[in-house]
N, C-alpha and C. Protein backbone atom coordinates (compact mmCIF):
# COMPACT_ATOMS: atom_id res chain seq x y z
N UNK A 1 -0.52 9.63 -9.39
CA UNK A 1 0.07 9.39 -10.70
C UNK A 1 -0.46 8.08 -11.25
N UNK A 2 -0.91 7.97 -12.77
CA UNK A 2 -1.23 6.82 -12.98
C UNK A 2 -0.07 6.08 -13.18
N UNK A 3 -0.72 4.80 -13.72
CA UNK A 3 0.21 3.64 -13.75
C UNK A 3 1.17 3.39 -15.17
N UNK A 4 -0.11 4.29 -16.22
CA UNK A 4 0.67 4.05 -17.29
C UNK A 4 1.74 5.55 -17.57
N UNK A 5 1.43 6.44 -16.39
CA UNK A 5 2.80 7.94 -16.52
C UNK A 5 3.89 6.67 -16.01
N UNK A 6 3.68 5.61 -14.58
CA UNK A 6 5.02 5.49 -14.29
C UNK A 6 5.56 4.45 -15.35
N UNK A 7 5.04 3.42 -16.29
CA UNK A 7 5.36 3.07 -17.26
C UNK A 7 6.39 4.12 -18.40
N UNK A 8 5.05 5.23 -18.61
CA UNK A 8 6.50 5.92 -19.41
C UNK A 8 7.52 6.53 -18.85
N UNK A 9 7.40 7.37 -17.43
CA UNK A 9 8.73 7.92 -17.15
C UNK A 9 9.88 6.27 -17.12
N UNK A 10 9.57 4.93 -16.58
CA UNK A 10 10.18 3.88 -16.13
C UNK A 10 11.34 3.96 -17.61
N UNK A 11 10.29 3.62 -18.98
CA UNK A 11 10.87 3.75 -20.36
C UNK A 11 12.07 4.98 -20.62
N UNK A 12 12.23 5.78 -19.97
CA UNK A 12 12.88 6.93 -20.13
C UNK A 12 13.67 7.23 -19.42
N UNK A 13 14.79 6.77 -18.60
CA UNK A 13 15.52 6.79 -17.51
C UNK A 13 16.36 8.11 -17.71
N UNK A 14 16.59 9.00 -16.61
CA UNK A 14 17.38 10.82 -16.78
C UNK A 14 18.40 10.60 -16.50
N UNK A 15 19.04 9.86 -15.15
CA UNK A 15 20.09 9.39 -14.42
C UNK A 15 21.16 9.40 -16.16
N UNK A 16 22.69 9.57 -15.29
CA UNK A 16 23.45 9.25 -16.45
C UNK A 16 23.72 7.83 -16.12
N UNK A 17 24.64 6.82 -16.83
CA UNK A 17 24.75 5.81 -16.92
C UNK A 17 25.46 5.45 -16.02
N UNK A 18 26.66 6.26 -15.30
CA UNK A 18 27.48 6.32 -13.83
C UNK A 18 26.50 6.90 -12.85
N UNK A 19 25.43 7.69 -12.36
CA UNK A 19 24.78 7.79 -11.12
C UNK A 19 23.98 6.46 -11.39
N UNK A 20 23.47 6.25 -12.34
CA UNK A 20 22.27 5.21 -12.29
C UNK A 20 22.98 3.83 -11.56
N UNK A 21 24.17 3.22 -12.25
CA UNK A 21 24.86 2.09 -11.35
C UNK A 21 25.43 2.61 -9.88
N UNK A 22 25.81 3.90 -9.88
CA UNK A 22 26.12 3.84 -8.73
C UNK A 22 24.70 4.40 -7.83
N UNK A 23 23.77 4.51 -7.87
CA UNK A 23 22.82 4.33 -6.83
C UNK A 23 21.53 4.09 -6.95
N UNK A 24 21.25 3.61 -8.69
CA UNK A 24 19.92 2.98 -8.58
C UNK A 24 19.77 1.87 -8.19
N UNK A 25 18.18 1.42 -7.21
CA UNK A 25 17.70 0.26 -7.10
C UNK A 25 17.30 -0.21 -8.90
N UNK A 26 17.50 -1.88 -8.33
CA UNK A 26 16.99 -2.68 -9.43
C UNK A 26 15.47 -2.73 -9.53
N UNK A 27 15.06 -2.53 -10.74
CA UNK A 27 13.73 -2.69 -10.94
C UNK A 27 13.36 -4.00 -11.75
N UNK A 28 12.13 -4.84 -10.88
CA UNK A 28 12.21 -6.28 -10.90
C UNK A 28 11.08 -6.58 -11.74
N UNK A 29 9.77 -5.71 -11.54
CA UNK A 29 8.74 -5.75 -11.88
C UNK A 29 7.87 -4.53 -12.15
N UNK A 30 6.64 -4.77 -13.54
CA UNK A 30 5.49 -3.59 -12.98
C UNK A 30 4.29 -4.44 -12.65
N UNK A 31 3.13 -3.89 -12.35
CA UNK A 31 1.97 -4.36 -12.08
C UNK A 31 0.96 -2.97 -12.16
N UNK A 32 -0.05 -3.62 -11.88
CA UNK A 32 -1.55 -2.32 -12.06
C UNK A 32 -1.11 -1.27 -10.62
N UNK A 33 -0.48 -2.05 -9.84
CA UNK A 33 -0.18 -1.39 -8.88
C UNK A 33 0.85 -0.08 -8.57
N UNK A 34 2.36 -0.55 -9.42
CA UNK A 34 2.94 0.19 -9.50
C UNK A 34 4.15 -0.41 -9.87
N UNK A 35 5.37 -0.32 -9.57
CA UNK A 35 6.39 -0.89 -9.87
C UNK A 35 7.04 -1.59 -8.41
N UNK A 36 7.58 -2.79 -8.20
CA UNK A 36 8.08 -3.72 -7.46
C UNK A 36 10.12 -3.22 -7.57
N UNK A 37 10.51 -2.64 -6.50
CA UNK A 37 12.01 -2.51 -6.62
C UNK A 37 12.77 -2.71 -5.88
N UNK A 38 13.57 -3.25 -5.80
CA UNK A 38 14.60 -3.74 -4.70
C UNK A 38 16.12 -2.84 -4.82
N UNK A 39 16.10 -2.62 -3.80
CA UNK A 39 17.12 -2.07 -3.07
C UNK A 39 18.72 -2.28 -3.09
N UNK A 40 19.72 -1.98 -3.44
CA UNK A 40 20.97 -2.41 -3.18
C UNK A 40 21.60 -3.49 -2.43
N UNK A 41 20.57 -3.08 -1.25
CA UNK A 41 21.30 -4.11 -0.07
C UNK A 41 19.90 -5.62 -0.16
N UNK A 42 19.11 -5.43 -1.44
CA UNK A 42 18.46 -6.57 -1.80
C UNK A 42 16.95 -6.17 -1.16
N UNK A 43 16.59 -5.32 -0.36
CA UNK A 43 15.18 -5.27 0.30
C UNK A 43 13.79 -4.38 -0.47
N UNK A 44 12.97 -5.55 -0.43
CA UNK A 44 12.17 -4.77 -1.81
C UNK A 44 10.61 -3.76 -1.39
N UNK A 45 10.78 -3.01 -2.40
CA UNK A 45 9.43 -2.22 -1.72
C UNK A 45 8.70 -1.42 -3.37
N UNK A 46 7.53 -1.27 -2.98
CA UNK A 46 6.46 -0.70 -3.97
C UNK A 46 6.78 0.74 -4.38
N UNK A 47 6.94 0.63 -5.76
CA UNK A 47 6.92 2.63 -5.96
C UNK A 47 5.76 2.72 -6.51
N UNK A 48 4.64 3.55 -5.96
CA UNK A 48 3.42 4.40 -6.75
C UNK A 48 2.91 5.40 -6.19
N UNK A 49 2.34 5.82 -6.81
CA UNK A 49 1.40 7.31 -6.57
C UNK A 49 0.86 7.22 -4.89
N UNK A 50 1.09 8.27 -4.16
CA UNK A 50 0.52 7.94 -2.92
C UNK A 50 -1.23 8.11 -3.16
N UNK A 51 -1.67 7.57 -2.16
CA UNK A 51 -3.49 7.50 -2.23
C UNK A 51 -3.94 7.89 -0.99
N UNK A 52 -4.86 8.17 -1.09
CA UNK A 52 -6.11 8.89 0.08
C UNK A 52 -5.68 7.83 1.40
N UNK A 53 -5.71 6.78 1.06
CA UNK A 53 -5.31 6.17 2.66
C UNK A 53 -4.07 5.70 2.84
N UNK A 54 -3.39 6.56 2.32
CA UNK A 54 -2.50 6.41 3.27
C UNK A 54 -2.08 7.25 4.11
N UNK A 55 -2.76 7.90 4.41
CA UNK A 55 -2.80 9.15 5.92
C UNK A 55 -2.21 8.86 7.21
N UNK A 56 -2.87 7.12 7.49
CA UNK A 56 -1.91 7.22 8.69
C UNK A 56 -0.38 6.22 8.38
N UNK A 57 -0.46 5.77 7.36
CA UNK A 57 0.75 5.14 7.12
C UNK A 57 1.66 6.57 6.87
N UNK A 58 1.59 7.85 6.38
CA UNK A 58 2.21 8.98 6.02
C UNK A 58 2.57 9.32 7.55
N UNK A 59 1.76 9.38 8.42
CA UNK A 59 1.93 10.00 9.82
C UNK A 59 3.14 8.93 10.68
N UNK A 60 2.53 7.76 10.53
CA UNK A 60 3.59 7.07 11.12
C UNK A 60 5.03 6.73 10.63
N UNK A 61 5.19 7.19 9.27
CA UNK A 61 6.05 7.47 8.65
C UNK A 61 7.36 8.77 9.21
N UNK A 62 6.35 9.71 9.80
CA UNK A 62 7.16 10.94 10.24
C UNK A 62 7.75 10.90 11.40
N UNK A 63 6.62 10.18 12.55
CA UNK A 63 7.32 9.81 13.67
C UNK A 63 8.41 8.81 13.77
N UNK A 64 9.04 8.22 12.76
CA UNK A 64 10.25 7.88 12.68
C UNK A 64 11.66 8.12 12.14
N UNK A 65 11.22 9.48 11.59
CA UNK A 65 12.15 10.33 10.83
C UNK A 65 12.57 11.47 12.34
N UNK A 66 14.20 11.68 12.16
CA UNK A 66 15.17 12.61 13.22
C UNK A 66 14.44 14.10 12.97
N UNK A 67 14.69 14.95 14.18
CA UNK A 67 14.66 16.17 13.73
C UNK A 67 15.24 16.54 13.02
N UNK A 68 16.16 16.25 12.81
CA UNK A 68 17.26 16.33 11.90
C UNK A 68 16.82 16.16 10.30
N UNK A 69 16.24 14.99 10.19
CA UNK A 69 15.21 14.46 9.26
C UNK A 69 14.34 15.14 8.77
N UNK A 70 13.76 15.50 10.00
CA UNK A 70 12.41 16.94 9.75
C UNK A 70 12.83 18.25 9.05
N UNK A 71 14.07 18.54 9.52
CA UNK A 71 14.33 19.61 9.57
C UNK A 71 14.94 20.00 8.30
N UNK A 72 15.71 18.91 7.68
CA UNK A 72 16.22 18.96 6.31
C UNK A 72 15.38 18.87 5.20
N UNK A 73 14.09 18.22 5.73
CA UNK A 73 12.81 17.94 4.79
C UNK A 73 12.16 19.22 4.57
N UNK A 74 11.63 19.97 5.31
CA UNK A 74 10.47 21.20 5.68
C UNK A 74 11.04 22.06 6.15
N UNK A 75 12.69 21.75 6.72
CA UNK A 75 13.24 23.31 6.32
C UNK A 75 12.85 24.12 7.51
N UNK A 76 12.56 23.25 8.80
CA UNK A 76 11.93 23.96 9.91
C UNK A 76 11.33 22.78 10.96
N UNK A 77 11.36 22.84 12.43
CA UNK A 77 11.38 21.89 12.87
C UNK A 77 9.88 21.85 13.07
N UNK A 78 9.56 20.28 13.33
CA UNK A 78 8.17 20.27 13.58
C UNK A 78 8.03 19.11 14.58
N UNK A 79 7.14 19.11 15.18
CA UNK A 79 7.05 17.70 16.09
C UNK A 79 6.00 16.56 15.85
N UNK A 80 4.96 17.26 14.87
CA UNK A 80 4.14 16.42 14.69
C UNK A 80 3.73 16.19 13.03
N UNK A 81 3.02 15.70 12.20
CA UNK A 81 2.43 16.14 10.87
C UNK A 81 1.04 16.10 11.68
N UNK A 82 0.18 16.81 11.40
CA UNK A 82 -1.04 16.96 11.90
C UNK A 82 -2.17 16.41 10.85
N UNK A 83 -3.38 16.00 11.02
CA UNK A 83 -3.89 14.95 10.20
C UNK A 83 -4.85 16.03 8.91
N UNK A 84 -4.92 17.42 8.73
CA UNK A 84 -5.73 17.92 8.43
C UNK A 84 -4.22 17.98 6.90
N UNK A 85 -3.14 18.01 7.81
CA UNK A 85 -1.98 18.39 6.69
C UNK A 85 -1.47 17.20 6.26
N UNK A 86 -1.45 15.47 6.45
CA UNK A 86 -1.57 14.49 6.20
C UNK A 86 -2.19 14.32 5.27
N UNK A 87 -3.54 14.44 5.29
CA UNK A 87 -4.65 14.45 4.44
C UNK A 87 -4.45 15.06 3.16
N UNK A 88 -4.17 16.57 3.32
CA UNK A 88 -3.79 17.15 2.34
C UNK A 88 -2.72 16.57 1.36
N UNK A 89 -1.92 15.97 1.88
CA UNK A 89 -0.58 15.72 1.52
C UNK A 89 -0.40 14.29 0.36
N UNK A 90 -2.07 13.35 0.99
CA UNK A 90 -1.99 12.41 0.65
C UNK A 90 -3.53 12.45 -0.68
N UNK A 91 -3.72 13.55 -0.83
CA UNK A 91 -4.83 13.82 -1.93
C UNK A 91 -4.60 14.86 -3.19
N UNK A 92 -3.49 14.29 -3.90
CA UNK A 92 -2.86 15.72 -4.68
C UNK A 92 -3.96 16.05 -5.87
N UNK A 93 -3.35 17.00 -6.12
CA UNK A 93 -4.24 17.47 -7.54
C UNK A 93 -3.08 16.91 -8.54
N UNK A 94 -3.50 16.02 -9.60
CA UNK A 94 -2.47 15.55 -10.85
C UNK A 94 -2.12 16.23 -11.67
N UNK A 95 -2.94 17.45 -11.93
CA UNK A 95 -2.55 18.39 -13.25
C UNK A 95 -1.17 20.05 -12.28
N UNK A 96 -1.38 19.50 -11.13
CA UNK A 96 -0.38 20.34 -10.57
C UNK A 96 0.82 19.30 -9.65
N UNK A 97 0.74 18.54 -9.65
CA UNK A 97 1.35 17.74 -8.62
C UNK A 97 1.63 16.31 -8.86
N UNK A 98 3.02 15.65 -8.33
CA UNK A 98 2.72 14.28 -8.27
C UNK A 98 3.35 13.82 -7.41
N UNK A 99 3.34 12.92 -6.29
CA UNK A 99 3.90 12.33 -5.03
C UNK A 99 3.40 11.05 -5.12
N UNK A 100 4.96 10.21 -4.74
CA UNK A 100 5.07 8.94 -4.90
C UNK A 100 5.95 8.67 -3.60
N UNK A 101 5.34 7.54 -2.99
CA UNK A 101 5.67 6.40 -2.44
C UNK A 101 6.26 5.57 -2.52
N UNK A 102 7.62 4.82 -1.29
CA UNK A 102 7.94 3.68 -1.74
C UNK A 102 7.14 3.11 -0.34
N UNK A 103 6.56 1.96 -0.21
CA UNK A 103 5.77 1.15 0.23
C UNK A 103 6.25 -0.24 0.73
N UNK A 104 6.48 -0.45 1.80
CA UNK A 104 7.07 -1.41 2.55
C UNK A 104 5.94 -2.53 2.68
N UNK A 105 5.80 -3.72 2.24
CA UNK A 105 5.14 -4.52 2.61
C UNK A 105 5.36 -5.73 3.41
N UNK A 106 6.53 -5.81 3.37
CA UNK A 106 7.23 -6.74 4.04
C UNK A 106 6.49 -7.32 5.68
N UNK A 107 6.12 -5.77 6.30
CA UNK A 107 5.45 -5.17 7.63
C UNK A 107 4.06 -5.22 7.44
N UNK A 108 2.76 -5.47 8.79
CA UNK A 108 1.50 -5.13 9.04
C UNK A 108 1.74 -4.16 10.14
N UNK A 109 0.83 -3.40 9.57
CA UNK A 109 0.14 -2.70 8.40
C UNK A 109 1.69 -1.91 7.18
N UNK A 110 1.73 -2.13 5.96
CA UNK A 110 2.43 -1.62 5.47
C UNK A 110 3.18 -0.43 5.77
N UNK A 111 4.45 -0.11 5.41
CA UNK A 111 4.71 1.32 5.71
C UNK A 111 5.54 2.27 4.71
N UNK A 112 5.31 3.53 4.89
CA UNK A 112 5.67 4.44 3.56
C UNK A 112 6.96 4.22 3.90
N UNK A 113 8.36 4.38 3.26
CA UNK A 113 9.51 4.06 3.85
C UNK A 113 10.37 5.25 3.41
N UNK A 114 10.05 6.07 2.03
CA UNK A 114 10.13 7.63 1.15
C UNK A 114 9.17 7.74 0.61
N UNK A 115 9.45 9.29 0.36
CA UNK A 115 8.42 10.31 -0.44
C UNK A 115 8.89 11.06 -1.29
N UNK A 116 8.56 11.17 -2.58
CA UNK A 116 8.93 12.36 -3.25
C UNK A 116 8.03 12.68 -3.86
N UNK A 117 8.21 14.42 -4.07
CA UNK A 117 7.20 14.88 -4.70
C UNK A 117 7.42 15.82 -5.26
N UNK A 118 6.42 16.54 -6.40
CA UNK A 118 6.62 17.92 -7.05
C UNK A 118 5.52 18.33 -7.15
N UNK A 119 5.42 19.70 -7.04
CA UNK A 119 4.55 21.04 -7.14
C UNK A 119 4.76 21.82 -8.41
N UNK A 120 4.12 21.97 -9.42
CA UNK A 120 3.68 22.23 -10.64
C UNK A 120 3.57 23.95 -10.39
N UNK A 121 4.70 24.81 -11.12
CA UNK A 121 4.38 26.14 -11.12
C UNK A 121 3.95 26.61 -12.94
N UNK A 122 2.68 26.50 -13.18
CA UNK A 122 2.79 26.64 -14.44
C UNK A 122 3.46 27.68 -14.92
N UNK A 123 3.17 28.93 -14.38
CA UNK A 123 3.73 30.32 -14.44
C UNK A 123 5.10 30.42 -15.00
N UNK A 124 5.88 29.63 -14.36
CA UNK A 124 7.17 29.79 -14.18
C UNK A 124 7.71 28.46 -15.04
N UNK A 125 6.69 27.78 -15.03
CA UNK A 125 6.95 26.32 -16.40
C UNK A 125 7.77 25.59 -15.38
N UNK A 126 8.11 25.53 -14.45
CA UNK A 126 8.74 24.65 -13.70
C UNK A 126 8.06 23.59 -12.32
N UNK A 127 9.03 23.50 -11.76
CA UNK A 127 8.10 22.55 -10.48
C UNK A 127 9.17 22.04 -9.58
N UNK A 128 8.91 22.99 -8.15
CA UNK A 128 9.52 22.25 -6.76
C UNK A 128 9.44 21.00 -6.30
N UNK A 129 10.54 20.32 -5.80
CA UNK A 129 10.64 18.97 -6.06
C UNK A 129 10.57 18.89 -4.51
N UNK A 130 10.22 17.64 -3.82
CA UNK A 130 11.08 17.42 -2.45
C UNK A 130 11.11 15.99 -2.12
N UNK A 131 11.72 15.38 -1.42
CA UNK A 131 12.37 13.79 -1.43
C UNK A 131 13.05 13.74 0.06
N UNK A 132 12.03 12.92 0.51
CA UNK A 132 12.95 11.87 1.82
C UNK A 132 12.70 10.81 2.18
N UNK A 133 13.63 10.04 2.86
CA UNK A 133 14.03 8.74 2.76
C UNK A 133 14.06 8.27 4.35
N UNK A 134 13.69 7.58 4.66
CA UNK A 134 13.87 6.96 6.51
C UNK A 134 15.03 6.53 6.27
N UNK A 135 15.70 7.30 7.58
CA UNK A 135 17.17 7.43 7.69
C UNK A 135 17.72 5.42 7.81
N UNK A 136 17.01 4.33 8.19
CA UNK A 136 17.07 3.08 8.01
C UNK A 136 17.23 2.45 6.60
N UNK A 137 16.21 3.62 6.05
CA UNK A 137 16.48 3.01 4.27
C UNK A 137 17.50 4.23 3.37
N UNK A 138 17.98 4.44 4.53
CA UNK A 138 18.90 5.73 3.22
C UNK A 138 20.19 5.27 3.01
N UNK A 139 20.70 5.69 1.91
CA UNK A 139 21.94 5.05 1.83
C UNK A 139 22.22 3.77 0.53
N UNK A 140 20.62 3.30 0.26
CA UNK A 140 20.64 2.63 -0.59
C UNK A 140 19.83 2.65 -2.04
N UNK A 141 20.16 3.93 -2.53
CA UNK A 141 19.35 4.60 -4.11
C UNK A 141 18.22 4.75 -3.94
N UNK A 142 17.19 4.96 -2.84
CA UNK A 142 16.15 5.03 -2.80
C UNK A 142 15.77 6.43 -3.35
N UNK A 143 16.58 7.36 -2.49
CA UNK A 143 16.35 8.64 -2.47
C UNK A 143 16.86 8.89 -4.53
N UNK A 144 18.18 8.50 -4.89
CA UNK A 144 17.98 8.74 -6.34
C UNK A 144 17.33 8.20 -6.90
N UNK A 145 16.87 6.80 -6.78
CA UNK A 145 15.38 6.48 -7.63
C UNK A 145 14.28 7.26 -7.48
N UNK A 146 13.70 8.00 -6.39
CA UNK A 146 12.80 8.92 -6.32
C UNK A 146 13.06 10.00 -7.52
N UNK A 147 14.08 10.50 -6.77
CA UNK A 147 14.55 11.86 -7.90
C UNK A 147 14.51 11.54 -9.36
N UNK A 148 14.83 10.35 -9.65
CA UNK A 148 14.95 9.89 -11.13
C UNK A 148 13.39 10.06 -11.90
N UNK A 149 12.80 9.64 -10.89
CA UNK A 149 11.05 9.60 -11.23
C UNK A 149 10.62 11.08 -11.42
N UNK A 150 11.18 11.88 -10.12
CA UNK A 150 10.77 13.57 -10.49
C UNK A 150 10.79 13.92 -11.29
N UNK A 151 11.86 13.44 -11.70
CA UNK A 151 12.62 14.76 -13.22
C UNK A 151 12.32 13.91 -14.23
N UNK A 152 11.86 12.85 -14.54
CA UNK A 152 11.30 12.16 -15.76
C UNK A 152 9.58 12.50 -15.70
N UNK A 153 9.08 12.63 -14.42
CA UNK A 153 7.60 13.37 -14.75
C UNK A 153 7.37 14.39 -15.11
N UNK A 154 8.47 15.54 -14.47
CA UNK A 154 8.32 16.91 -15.00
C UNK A 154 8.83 16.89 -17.04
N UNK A 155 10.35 15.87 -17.36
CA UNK A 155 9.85 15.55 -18.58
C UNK A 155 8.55 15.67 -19.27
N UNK A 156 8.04 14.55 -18.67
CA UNK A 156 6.73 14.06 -19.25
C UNK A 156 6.06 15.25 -19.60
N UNK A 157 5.56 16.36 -18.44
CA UNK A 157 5.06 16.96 -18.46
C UNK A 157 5.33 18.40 -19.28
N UNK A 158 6.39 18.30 -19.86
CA UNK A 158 7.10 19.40 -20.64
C UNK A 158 7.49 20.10 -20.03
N UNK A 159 7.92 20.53 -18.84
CA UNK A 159 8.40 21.66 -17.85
C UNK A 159 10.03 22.08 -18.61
N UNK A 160 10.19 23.26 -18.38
CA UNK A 160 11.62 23.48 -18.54
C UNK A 160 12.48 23.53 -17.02
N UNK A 161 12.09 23.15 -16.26
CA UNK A 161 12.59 23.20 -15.31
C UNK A 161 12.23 22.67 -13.75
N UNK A 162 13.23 21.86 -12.94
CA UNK A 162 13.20 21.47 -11.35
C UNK A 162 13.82 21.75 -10.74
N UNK A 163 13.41 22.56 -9.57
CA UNK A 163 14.13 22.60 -8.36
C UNK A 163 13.66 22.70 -7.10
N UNK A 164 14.85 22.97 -6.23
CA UNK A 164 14.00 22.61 -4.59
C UNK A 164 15.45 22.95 -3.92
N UNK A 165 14.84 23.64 -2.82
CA UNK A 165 15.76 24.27 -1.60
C UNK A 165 16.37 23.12 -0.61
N UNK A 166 17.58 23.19 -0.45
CA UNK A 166 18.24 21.49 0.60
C UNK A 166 19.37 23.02 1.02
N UNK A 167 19.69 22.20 2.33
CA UNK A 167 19.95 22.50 3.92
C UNK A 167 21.49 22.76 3.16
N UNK A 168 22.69 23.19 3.41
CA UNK A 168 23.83 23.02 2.83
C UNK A 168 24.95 21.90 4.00
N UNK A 169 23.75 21.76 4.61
CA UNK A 169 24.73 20.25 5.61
C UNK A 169 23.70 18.89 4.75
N UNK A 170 23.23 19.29 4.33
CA UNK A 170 22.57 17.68 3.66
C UNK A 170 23.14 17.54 2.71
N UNK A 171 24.41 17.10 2.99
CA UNK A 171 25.58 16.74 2.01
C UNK A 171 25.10 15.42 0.98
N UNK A 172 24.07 14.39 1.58
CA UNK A 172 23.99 13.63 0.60
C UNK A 172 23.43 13.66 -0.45
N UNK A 173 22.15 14.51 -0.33
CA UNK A 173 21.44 15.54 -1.16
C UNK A 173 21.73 15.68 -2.44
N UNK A 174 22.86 16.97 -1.95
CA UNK A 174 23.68 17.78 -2.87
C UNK A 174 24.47 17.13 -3.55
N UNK A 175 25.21 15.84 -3.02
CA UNK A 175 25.86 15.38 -3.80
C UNK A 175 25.38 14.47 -5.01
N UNK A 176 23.85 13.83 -4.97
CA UNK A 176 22.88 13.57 -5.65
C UNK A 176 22.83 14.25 -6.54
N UNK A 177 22.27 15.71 -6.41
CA UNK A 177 22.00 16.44 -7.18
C UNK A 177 23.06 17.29 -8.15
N UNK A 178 24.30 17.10 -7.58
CA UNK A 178 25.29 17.62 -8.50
C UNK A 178 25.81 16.51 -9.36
N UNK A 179 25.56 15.43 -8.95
CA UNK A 179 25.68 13.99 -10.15
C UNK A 179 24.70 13.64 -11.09
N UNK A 180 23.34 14.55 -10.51
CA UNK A 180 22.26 14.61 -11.96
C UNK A 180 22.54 15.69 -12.36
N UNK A 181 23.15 16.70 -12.47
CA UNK A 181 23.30 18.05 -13.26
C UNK A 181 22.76 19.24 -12.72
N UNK A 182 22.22 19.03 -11.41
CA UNK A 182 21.70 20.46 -10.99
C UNK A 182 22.77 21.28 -10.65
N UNK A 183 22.50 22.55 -11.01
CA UNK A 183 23.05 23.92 -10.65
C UNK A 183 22.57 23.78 -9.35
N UNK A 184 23.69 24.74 -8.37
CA UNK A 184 23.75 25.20 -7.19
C UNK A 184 23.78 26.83 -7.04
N UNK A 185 23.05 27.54 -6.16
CA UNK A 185 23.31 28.67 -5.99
C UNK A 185 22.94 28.81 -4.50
N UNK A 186 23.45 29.74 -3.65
CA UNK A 186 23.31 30.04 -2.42
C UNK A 186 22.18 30.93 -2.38
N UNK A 187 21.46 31.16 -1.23
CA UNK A 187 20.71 31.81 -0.48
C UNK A 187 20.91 33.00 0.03
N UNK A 188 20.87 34.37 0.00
CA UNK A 188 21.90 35.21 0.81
C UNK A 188 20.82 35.79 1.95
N UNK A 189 19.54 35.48 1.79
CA UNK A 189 18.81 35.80 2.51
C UNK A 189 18.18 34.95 3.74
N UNK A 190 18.77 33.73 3.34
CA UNK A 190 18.79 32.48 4.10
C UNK A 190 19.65 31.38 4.08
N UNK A 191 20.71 32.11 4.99
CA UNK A 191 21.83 31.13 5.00
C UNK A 191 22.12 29.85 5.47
N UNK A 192 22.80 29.02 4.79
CA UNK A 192 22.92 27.75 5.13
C UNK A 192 21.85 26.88 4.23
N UNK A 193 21.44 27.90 3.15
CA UNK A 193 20.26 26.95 2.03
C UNK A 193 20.87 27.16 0.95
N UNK A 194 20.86 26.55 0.05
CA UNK A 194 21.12 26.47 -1.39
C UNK A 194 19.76 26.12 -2.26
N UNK A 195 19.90 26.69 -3.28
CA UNK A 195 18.75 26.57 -4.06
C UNK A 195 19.58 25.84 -5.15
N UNK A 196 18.78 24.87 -5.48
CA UNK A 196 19.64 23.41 -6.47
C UNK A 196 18.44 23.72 -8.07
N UNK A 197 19.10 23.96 -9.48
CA UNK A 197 18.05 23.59 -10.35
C UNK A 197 18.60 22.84 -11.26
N UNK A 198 17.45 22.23 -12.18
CA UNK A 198 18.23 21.41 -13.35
C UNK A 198 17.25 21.89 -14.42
N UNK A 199 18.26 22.27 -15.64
CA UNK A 199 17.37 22.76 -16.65
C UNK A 199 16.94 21.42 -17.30
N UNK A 200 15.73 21.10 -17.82
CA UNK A 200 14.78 19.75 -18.59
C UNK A 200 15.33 19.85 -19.79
């Protein structure tokens, strides 16, 4: 994502005026880089477009996320991210896709700390979203500042529509997402999933 999309989604905030205080980070700064944001509990980290190298900062990113973690993310357990699907992950196409980073610098070598992202269905004018947070940094608006960015790019992008499949025990999720306006509907073919949308 360029620098001047996160400029305009930044200008355009979706959040209502009660989710936004109750779980956005403060935003302190922009730069060519991306935007500078600090955290609730005060700890600051980089939001921008992920890039080609960060492959192994993405990998070492996973090996610190629970199965549990995994499992609520991808919806299926995994033990490893493998580097061919790393790679992939960290080289999107922009006219279908956008995944962003928050970026820990605090640490050598830096580290990804969340991810969110969306998949562009033109067909359908919409776009699957997905968002996670290291269970160390959760808890403090990271995960709704991500989401805030989703649904102001798919804005951008004119979509009529976002959504994305969450676990029906990832209560924090859901409760996210029913404080930005997404509809809920169940799964009957796969229980224990809910399919979450928000009309744009």
């Amino acid at each position: 994502m360029s620098t001047a999309s996160l400029r305009s989604m930044a200008s355009h905030p979706s959040l209502s005026s009660r989710s936004h205080a109750r779980h956005a980070p403060t935003l302190s700064v922009h730069t060519a880089q991306g935007e500078r944001v600090r955290s609730r509990d005060g700890r600051e980290l980089w939001l921008r477009g992920i890039e080609s190298g960060d492959v192994a900062a993405l990998q070492r990113c996973f090996t610190r996320l629970s199965p549990e973690d995994i499992r609520r993310r991808f919806l299926h357990a995994m033990s490893e991210l493998p580097l061919p699907m790393a790679q992939r992950l960290c080289n999107t196409d922009p006219a279908l896709e956008t995944a962003l980073v928050l970026v820990d610098e605090s640490v050598r070598p830096a580290e990804i700390r969340g991810v969110g992202r969306i998949y562009v269905d033109e067909a359908a004018d919409s776009a699957e979203f997905s968002v996670i947070v290291e269970r160390d940094w959760s808890r403090i608006g990271l995960g709704a500042l991500l989401m805030q960015r989703l649904v102001d790019d798919c804005r951008h992008r004119g979509l009529a529509e976002i959504w994305g499949y969450v676990l029906l025990e990832n209560r924090p999720m859901l409760e996210l997402c029913r404080e930005l306006g997404f509809t809920r509907r169940l799964m009957p073919d796969e229980p224990g999933t809910a399919q979450i949308r928000l009309t744009l």
